[in-house]
Protein backbone atom coordinates (compact mmCIF):
# COMPACT_ATOMS: atom_id res chain seq x y z
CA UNK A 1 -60.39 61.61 -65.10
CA UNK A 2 -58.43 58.38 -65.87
CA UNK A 3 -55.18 57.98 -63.96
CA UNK A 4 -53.17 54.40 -64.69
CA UNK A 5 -49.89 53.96 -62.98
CA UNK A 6 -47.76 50.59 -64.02
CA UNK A 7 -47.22 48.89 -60.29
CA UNK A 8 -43.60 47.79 -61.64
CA UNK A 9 -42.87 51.87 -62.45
CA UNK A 10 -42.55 51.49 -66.27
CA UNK A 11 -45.75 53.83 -67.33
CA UNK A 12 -47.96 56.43 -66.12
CA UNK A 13 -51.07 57.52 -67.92
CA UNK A 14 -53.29 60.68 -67.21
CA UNK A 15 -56.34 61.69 -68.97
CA UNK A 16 -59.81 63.70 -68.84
CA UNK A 17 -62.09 62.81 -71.67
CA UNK A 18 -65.35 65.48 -72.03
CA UNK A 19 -68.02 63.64 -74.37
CA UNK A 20 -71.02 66.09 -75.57
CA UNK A 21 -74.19 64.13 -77.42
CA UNK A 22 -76.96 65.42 -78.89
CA UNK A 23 -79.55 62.72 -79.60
CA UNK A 24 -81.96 63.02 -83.06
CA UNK A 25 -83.62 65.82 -83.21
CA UNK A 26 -85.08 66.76 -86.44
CA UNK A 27 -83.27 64.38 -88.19
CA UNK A 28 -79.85 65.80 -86.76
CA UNK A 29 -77.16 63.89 -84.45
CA UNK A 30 -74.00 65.13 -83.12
CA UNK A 31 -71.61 63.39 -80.68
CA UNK A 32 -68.37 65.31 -79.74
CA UNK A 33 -65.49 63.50 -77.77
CA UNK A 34 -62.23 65.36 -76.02
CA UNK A 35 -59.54 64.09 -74.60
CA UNK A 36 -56.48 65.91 -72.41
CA UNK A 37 -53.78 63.50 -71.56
CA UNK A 38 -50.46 62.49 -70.95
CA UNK A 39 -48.27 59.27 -70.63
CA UNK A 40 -44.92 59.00 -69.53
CA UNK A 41 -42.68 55.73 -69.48
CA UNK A 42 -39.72 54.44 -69.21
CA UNK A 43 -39.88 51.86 -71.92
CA UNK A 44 -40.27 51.92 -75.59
CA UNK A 45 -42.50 49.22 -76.34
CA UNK A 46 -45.48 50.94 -78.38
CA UNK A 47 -42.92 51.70 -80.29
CA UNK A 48 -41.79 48.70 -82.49
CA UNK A 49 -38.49 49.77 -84.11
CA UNK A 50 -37.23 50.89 -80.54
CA UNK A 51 -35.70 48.20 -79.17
CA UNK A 52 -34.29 47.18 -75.46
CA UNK A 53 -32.98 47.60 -73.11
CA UNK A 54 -31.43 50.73 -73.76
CA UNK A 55 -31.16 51.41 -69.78
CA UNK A 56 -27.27 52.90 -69.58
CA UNK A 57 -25.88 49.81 -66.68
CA UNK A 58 -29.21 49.43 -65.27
CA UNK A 59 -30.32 52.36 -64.94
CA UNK A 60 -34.37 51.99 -65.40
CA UNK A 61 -34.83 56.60 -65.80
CA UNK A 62 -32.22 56.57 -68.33
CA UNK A 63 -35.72 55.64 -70.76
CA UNK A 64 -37.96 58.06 -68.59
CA UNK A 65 -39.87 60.47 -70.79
CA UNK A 66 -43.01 61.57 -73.11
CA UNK A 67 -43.91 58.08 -74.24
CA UNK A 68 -43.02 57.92 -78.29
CA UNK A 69 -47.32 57.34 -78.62
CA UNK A 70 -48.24 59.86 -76.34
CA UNK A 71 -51.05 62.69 -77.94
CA UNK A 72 -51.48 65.38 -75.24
CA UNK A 73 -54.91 66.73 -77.35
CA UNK A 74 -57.82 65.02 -79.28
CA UNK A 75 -60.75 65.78 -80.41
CA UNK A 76 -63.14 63.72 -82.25
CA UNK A 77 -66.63 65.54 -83.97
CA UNK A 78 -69.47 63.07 -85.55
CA UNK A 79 -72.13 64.52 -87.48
CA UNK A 80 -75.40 62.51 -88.82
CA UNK A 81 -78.74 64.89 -90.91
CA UNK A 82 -81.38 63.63 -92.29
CA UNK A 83 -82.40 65.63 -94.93
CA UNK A 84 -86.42 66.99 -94.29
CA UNK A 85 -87.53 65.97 -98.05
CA UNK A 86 -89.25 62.96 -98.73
CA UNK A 87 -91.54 60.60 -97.90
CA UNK A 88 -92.82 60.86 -94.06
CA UNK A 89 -90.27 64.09 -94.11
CA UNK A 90 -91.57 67.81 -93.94
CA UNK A 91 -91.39 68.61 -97.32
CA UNK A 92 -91.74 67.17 -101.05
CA UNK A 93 -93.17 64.07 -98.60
CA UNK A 94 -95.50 62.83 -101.77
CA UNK A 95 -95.27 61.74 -105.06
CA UNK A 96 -91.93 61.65 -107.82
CA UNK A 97 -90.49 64.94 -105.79
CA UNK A 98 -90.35 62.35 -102.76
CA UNK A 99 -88.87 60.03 -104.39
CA UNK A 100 -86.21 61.87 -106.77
CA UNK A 101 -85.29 64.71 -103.84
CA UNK A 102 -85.98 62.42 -100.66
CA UNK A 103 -83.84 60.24 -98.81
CA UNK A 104 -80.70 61.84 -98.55
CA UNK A 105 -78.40 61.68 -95.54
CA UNK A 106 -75.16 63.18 -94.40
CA UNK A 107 -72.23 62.60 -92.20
CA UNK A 108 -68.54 63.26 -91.27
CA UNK A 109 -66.13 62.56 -88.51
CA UNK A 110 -63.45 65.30 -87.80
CA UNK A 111 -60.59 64.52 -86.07
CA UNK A 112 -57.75 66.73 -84.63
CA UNK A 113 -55.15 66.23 -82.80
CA UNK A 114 -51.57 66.63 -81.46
CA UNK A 115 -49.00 65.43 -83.09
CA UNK A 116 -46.44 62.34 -81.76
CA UNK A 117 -43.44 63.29 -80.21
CA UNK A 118 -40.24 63.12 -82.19
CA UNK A 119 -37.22 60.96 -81.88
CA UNK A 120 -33.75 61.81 -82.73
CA UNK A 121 -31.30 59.25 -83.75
CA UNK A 122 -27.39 59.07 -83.72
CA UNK A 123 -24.88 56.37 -84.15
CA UNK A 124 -23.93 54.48 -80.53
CA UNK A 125 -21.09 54.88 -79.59
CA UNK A 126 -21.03 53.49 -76.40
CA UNK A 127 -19.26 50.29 -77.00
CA UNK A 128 -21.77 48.51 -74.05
CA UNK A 129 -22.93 45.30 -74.74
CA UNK A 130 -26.99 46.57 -73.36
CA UNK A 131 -26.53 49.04 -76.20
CA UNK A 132 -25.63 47.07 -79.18
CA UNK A 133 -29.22 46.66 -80.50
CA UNK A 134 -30.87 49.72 -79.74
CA UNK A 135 -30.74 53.50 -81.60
CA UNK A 136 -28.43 55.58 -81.02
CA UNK A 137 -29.09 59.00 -79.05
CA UNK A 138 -27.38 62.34 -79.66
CA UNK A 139 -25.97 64.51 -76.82
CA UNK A 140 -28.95 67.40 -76.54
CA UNK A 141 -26.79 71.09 -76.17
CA UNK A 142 -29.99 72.97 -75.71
CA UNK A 143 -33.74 73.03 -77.38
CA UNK A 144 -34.40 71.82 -80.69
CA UNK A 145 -38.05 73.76 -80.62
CA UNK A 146 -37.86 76.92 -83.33
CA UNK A 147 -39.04 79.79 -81.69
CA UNK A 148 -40.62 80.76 -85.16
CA UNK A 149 -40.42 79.95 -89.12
CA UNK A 150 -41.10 76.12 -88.77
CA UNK A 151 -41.52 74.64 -92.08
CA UNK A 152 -41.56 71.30 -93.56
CA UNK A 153 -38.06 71.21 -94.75
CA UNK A 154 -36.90 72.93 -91.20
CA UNK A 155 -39.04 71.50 -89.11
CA UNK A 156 -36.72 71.89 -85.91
CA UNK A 157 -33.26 73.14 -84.60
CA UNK A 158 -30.69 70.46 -85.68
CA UNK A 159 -27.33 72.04 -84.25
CA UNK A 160 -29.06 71.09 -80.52
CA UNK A 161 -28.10 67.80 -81.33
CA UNK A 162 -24.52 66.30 -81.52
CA UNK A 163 -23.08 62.67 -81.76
CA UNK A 164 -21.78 61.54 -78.27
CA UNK A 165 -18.43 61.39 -77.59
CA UNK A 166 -16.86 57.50 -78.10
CA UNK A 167 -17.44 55.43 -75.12
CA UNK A 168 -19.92 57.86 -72.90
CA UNK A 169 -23.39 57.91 -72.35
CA UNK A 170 -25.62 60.36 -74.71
CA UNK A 171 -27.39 62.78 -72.53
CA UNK A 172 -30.39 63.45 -74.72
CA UNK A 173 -34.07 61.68 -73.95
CA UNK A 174 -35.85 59.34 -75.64
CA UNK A 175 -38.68 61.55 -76.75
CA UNK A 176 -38.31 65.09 -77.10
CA UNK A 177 -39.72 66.89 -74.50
CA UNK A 178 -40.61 69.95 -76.68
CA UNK A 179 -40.76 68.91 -80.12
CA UNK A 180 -43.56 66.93 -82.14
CA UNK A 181 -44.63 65.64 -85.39
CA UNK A 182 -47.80 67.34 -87.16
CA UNK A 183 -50.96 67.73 -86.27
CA UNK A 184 -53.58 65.28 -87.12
CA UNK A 185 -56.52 67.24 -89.64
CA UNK A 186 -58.98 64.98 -90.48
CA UNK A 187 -62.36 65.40 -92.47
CA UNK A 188 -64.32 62.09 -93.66
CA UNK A 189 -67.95 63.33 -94.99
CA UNK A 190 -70.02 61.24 -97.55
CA UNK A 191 -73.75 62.27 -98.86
CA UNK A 192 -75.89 59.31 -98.88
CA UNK A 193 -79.44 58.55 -100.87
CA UNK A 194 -82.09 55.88 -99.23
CA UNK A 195 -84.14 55.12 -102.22
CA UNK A 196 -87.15 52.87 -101.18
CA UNK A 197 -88.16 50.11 -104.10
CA UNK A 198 -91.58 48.85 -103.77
CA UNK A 199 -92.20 45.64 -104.94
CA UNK A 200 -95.20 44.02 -106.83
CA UNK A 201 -96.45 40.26 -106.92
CA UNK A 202 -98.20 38.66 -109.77
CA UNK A 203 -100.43 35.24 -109.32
């Protein structure tokens, strides 16, 4: 377990990472990677189009959240098999079958994971100077989470959010607590033929 905690207060990072390998064994390796975390901040900065200070008079928790990178959940699967045909292999190891059916190799990485947490945007209309060059935030009524029937084009509750009142402070987070982007599904696999050339020299 992996525990980072910024000395000046402005980040604190958890994890546990579990990494399974299985070396080659007849032709076959497999390396699995998870990792369980959670980082919580009070500043923006992974994020580049949030900009500072953003801190309502000082006020270092007004920014205190689910950091706008954060990913709770990964996991990470690597696959490598080399195909038992061909030369030196188990079988068709002589001759053209060797060489026309041999040599072939595959692998993929899978990745999955949580999705980024979402940030909501309203105008500012706070009308203080620490505010002028930040994003807005809504006043947050209640949960934006759906309890069921999310879909792309209603992909969370929008009357939990409301544009503050002129001159006072919004009262919603940074980050939503309860509410993410998509999932990460991710498949890479390519199928790959070593074809050994042998060379002849001539006096």
């Amino acid at each position: 377990m992996l525990i980072f905690r910024d000395p000046y207060g402005n980040m604190n990072y958890e994890s546990m990472t579990l990494r399974v390998q299985q070396q080659y064994t007849k032709g076959l390796m497999m390396s699995l990677g998870y990792t369980l975390s959670k980082t919580i901040a009070n500043t923006a900065q992974s994020n580049t189009w949030v900009v500072g200070p953003s801190n309502a008079l000082y006020n270092a928790n007004y920014n205190r959240g689910i950091e706008a990178n954060d990913v709770p959940q990964r996991l990470v699967l690597s696959t490598i098999y080399d195909f038992p045909v061909g030369y030196g292999k188990r079988f068709l190891n002589h001759g053209f079958a060797a060489t026309a059916f041999g040599g072939w190799e595959f692998s993929g990485i899978s990745v999955l994971q949580s999705g980024r947490p979402i940030l909501i945007t309203a105008p500012d209309q706070t009308n203080l100077y620490n505010f002028i060059s930040t994003n807005g935030r809504a006043n947050r009524s209640h949960s934006g989470a759906l309890a069921s029937g999310q879909t792309d084009n209603h992909w969370f509750d929008t009357s939990a959010f409301a544009v503050a009142a002129p001159f006072t402070v919004p009262t919603d987070s940074l980050t939503q607590p309860d509410l993410r982007g998509p999932r990460r599904i991710n498949f890479d696999w390519s199928l790959i033929k070593n074809t050994k050339f042998k060379e002849d020299r001539y006096n």
